[in-house]
Protein backbone atom coordinates (compact mmCIF):
# COMPACT_ATOMS: atom_id res chain seq x y z
CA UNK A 1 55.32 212.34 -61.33
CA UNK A 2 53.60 209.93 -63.21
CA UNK A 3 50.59 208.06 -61.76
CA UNK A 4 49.91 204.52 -62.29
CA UNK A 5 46.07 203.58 -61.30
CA UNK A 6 45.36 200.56 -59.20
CA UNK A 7 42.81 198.63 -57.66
CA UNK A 8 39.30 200.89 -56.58
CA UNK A 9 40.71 203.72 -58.27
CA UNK A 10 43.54 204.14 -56.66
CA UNK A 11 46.62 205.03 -57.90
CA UNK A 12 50.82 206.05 -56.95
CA UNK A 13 53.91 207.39 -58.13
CA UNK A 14 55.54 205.49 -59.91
CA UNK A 15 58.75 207.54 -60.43
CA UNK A 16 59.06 207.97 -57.15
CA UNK A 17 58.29 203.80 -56.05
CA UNK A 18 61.09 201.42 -55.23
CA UNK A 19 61.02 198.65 -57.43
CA UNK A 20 62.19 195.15 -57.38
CA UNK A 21 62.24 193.15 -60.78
CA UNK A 22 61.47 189.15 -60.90
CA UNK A 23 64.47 186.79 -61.17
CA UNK A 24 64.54 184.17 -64.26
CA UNK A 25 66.26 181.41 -64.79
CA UNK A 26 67.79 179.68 -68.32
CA UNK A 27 65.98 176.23 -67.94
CA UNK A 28 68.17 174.96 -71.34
CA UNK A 29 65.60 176.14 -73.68
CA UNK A 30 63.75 179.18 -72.36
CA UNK A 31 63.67 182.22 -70.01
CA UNK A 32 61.49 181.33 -67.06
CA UNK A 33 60.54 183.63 -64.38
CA UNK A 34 60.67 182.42 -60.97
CA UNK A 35 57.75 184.10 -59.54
CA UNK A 36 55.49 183.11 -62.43
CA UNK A 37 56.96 179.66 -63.76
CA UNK A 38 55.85 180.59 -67.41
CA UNK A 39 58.51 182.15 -69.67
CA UNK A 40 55.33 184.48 -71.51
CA UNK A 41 54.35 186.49 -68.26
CA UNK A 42 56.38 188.52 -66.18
CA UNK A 43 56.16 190.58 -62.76
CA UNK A 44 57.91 193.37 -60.73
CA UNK A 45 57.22 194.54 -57.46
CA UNK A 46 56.75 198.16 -56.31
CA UNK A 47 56.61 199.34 -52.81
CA UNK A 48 55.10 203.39 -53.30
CA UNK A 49 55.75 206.23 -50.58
CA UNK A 50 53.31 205.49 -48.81
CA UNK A 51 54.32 202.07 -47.73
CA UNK A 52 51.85 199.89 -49.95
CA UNK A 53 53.29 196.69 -52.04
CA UNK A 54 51.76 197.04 -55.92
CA UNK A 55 52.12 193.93 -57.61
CA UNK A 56 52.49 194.59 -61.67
CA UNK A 57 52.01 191.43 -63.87
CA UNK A 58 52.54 191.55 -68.18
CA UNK A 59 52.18 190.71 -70.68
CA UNK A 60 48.46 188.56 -70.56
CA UNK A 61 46.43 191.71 -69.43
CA UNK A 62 48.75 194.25 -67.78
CA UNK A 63 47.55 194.14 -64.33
CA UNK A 64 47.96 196.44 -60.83
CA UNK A 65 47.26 195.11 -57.52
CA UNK A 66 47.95 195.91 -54.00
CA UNK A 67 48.97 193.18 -51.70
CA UNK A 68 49.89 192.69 -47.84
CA UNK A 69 53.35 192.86 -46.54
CA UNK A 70 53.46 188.91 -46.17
CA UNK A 71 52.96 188.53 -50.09
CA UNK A 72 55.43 190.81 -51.19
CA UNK A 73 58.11 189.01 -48.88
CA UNK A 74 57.31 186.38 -50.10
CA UNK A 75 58.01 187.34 -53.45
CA UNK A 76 61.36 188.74 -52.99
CA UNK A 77 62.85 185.53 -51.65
CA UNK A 78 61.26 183.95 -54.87
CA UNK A 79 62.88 185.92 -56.64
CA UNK A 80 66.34 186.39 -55.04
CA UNK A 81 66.33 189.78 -53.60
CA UNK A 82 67.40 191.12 -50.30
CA UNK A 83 64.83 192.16 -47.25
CA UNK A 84 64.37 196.28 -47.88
CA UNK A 85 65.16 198.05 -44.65
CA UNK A 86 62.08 197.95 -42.46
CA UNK A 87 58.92 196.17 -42.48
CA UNK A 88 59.59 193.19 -44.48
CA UNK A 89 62.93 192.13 -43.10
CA UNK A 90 61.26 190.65 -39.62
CA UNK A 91 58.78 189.27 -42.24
CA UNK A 92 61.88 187.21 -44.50
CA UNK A 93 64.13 186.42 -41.65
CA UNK A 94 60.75 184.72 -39.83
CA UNK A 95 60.98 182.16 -43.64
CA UNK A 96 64.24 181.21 -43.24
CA UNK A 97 65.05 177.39 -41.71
């Protein structure tokens, strides 16, 4: 088990998270991440055990932070991925046109 801290003291297992990684594209020159638009910082998403969505952002100040369901589905069709079974799919399928 290793424990990654988080907002208020609060902290999860990461070895035991699912985790998504952010989607970049070749724009001719550089890497660019979709979530981000800069090609210097990157993200990943974690959803923990318990159900809570961890946002991780690098390199500019390594930062932790839990957000709400609606974020985090929000950043997986940003960045290309599939709805995970249960609580976000209702959340993606209400984005799509």
């Amino acid at each position: 088990m290793k424990r990654q801290f988080i907002d208020h003291g609060e902290w999860f297992d990461i070895d035991a998270s699912q985790r998504w990684d952010e989607h970049a594209a070749w724009d001719g020159t550089h890497r660019i991440t979709c979530s981000t638009c800069r090609r210097w910082e990157n993200e990943s998403l974690y959803r923990t055990r318990m159900g809570v969505y961890v946002l991780n952002r690098w390199p500019a100040g390594e930062t932790w932070r839990r957000i709400e369901p609606a974020e985090a589905a929000e950043w997986l069709i940003q960045n290309t991925h599939n709805a995970p079974e249960g609580d976000l799919a209702d959340l993606i399928c209400q984005k799509e046109v």
